[in-house]
Protein backbone atom coordinates (compact mmCIF):
# COMPACT_ATOMS: atom_id res chain seq x y z
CA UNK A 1 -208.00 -51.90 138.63
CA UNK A 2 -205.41 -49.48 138.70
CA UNK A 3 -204.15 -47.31 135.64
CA UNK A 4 -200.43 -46.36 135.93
CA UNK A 5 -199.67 -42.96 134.40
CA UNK A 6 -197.89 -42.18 131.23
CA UNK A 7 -194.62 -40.93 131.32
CA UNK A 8 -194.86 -37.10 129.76
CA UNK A 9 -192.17 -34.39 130.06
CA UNK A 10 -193.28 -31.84 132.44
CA UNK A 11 -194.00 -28.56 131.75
CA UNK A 12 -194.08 -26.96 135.45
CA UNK A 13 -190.77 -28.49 136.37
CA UNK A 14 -189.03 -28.05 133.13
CA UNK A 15 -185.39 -26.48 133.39
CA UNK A 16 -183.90 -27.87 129.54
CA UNK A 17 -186.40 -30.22 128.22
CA UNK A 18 -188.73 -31.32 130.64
CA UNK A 19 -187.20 -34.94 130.70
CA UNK A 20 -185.87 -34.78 134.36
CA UNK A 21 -189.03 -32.97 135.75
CA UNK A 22 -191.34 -36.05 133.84
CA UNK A 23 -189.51 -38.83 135.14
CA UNK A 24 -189.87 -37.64 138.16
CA UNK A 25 -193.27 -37.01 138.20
CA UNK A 26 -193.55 -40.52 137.08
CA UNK A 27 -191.65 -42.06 139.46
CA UNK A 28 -193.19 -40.15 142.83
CA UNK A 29 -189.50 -38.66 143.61
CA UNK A 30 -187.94 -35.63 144.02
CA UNK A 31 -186.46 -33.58 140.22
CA UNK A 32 -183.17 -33.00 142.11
CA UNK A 33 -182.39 -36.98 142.44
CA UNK A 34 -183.45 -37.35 138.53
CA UNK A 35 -181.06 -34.14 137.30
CA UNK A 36 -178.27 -35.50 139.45
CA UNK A 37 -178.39 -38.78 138.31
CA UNK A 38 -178.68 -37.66 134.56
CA UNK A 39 -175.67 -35.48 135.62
CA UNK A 40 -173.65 -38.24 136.62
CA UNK A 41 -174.29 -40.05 133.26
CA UNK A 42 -173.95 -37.57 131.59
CA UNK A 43 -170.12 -37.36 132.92
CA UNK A 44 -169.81 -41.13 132.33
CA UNK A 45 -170.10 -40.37 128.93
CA UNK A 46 -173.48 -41.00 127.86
CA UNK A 47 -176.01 -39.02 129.89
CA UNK A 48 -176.71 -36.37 127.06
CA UNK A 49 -177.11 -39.18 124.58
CA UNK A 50 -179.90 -40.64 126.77
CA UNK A 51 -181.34 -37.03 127.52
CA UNK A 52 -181.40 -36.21 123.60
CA UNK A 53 -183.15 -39.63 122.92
CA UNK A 54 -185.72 -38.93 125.84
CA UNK A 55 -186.31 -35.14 125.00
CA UNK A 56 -187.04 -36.39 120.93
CA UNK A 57 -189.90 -39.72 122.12
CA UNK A 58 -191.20 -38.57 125.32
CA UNK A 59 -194.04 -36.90 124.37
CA UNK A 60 -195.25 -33.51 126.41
CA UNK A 61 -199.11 -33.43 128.10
């Protein structure tokens, strides 16, 4: 039986908060494809709202 990990914000691929570098670690892919995609919510209009409600409940290791 297989234990998926927890999601954590990273501390060795941190540039802000952590979030980006986390998620990625999570999900097996690349930081850059996270921070651009966060980047292109946040000009949508609600990117930093998602990154300031990530950066406060994610918890670091």
């Amino acid at each position: 039986m297989s234990v998926k990990n927890r999601l954590y914000r990273s501390q060795k691929e941190k540039v802000i908060g952590g979030v980006c570098g986390g998620l990625s670690e999570y999900f097996s892919i690349d930081p850059i494809i996270v921070r651009l995609l966060f980047l292109a919510l946040f000009f949508a209009g609600f990117g930093l709202i998602i990154y300031l409600i990530a950066w406060i409940f994610v918890p670091t290791k």
